[in-house]
Protein backbone atom coordinates (compact mmCIF):
# COMPACT_ATOMS: atom_id res chain seq x y z
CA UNK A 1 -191.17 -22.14 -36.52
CA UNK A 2 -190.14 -19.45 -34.50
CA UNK A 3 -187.61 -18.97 -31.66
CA UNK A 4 -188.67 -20.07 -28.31
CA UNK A 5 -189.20 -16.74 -26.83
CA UNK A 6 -191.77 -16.01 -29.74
CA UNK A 7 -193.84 -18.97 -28.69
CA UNK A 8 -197.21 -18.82 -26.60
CA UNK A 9 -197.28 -21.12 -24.96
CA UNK A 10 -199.93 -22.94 -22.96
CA UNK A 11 -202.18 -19.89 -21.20
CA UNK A 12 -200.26 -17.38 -23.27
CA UNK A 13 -202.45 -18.53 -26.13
CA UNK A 14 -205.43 -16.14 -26.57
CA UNK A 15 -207.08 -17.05 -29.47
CA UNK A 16 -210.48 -18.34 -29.12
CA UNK A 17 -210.12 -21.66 -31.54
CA UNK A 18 -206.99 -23.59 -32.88
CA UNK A 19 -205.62 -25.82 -35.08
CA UNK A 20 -204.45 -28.45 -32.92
CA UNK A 21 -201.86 -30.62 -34.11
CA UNK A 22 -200.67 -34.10 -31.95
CA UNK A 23 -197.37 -34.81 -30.57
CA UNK A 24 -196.57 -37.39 -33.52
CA UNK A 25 -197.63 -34.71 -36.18
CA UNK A 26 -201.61 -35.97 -36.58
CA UNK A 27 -204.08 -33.55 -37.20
CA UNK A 28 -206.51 -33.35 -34.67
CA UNK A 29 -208.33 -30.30 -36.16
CA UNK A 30 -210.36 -27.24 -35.16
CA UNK A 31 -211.14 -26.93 -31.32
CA UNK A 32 -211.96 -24.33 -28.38
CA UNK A 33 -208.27 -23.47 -26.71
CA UNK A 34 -209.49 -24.22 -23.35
CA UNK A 35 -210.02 -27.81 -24.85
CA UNK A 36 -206.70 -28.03 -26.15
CA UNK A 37 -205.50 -27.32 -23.74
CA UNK A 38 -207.20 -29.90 -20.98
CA UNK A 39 -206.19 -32.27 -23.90
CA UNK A 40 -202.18 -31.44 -23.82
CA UNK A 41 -203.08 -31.10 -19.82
CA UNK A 42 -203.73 -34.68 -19.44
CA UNK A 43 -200.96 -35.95 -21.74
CA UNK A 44 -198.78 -34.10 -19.13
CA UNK A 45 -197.34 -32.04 -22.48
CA UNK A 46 -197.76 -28.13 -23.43
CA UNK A 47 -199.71 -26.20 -26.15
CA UNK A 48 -197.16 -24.21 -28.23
CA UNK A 49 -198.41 -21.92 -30.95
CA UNK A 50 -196.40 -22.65 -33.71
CA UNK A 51 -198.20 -20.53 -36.20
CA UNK A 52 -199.84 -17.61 -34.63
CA UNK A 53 -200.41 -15.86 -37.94
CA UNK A 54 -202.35 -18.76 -39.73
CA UNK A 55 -206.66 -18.61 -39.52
CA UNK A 56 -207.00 -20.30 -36.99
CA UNK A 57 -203.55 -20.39 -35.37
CA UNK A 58 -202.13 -23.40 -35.28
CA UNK A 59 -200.76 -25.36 -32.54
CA UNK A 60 -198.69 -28.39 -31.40
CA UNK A 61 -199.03 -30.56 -28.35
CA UNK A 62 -195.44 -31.35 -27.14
CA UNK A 63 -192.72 -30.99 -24.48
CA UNK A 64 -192.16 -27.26 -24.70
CA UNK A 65 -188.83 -27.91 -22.08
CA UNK A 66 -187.62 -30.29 -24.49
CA UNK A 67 -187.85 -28.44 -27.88
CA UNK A 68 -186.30 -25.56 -26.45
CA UNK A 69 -183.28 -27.59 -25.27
CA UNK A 70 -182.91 -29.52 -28.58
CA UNK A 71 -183.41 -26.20 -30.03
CA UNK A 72 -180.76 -24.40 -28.26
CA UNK A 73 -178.47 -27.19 -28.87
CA UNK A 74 -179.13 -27.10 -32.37
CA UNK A 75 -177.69 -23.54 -32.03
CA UNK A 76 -174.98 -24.85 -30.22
CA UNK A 77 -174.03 -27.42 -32.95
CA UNK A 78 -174.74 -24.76 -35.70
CA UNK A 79 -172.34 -22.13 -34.33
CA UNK A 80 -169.34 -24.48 -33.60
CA UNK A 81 -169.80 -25.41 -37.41
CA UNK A 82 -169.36 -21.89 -38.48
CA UNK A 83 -165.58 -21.19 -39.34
CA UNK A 84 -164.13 -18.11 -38.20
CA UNK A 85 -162.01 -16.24 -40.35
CA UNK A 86 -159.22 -13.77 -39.06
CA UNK A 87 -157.89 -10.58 -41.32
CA UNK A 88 -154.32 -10.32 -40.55
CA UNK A 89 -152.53 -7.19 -41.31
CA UNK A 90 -148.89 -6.83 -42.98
CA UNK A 91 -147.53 -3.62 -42.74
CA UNK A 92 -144.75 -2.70 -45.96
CA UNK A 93 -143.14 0.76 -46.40
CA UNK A 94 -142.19 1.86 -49.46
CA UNK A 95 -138.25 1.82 -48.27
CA UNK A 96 -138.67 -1.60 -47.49
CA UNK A 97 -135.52 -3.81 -47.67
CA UNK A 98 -135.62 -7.25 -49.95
CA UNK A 99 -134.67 -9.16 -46.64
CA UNK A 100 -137.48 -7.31 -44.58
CA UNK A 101 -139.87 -7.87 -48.06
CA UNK A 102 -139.03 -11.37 -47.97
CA UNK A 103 -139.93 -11.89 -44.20
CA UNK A 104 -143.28 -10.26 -44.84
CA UNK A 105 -144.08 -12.31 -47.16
CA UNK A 106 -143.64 -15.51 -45.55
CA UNK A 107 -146.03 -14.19 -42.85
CA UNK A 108 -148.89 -13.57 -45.11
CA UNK A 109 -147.75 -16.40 -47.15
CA UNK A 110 -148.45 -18.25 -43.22
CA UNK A 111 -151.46 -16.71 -42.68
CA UNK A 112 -153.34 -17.40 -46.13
CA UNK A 113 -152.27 -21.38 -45.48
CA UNK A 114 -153.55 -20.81 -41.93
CA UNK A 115 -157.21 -19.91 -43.83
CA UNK A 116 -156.72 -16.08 -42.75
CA UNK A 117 -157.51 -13.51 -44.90
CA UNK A 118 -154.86 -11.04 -44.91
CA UNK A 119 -154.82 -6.90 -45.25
CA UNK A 120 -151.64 -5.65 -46.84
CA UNK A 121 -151.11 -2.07 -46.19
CA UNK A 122 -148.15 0.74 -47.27
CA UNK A 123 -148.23 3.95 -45.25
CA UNK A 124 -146.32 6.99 -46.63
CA UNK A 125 -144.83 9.58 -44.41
CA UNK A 126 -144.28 12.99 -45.45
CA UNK A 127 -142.84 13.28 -49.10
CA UNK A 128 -143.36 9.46 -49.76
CA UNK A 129 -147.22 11.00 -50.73
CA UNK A 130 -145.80 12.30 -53.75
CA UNK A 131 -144.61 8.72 -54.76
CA UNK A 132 -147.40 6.28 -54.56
CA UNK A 133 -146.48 4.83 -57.87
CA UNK A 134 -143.34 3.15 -55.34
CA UNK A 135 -145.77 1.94 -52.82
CA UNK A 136 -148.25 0.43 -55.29
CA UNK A 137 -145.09 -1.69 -56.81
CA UNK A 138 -144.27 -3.08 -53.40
CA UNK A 139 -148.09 -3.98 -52.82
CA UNK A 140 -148.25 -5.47 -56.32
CA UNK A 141 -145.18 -7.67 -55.81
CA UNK A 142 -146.32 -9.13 -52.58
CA UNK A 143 -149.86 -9.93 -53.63
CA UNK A 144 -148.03 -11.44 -57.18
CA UNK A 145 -145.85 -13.72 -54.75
CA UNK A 146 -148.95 -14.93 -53.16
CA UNK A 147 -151.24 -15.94 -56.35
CA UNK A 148 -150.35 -19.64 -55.88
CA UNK A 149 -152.10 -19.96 -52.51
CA UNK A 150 -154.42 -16.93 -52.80
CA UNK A 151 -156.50 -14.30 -54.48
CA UNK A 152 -156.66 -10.49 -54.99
CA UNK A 153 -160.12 -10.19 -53.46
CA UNK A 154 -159.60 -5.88 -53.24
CA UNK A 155 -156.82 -4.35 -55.04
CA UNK A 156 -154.63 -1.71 -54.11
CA UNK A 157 -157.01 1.24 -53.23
CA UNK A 158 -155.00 4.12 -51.72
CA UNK A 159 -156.98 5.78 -48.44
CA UNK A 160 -155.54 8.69 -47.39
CA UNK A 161 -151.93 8.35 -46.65
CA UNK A 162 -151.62 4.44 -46.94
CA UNK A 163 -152.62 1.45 -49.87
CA UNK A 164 -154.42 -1.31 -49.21
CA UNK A 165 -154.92 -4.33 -50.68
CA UNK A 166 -156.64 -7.64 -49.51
CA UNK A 167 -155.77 -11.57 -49.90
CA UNK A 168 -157.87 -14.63 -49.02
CA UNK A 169 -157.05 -17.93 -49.33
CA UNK A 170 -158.05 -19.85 -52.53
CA UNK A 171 -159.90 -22.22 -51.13
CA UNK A 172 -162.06 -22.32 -48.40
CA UNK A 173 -159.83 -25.41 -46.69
CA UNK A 174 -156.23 -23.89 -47.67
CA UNK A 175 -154.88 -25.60 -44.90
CA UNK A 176 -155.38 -29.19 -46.19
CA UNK A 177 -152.32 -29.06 -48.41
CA UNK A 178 -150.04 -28.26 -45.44
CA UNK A 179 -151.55 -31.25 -43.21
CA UNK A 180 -151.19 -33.57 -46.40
CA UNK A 181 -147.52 -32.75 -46.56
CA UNK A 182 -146.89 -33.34 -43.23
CA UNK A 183 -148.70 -36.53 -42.69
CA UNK A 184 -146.69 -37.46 -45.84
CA UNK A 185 -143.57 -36.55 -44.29
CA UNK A 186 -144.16 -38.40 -41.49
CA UNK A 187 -145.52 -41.53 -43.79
CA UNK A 188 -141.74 -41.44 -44.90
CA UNK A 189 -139.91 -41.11 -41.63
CA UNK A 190 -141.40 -44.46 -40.52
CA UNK A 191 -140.28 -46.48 -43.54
């Protein structure tokens, strides 16, 4: 079926006969539309053409207020369902300190636990152009020190003057081991 706002309903229907289908999914079978629609009429329900495109177009006798709202919250339901994925962004230079390194990488470490995606990027200033080879080994070590949680899913491409590379979590639910610990954790703190 289509949307709501594709649907003719009632005297938006122009064609001249329909396929008339009942409220409880019965055929009723070919009839004039100005029948139909005295039938739908006195059931206190609407014609909606479901099917404009069939010979002849087919429609249904129902609540047209009602399948629009169950529709919509369908929608509703549909798009809460839907999980939403965040890229965060860790910046590295290619002078980057192990201390500085190592905080870095317990942020995208964070994030890919989280269930983020996460864009690692090295920009080189001035002369640092002429050594990418650096900038690729600090990329490359980070997204090493994160196999265990996540993937390479785009390797170190360099874009002008900075590398990027991207991370996703392993799994779609990369979370769950986190929670487990920590439910565990508290498991033991009651004993």
């Amino acid at each position: 079926m289509g949307t709501a706002k594709e649907l003719s309903v009632n005297e938006e229907i122009r064609a001249a006969e329909i396929r008339v289908v009942d409220e409880d999914g019965s055929q009723l079978g070919i009839m004039k539309t100005q029948d139909a629609k005295k039938l739908a009429f006195d059931k206190g329900l609407d014609l909606v053409e479901i099917a404009p495109g069939a010979e002849p177009p087919v429609c249904r006798i129902m609540d047209f207020g009602k399948f629009r709202f169950e529709k919509e919250k369908k929608q509703k339901e549909a798009k809460k369902k839907q999980q939403k994925i965040d890229i965060k962004e860790i910046q590295l230079s290619c002078r980057i300190d192990t201390h500085d390194f190592e905080t870095k990488l317990n942020h995208a470490r964070k994030f890919l636990t989280a269930g983020n995606k996460v864009k690692v990027s090295v920009r080189f200033k001035g002369r640092e152009m002429n050594h990418t080879s650096i900038g690729l080994e600090v990329i490359n070590k980070l997204g090493e020190a994160c196999t265990d949680i996540g993937v390479i899913e785009k390797p170190a491409v360099l874009d002008g003057r900075q590398m990027l590379m991207f991370l996703a979590p392993k799994t779609a639910s990369a979370a769950k081991p986190k929670k487990e610990k920590q439910q565990r954790d508290k498991g033991e703190d009651e004993q």
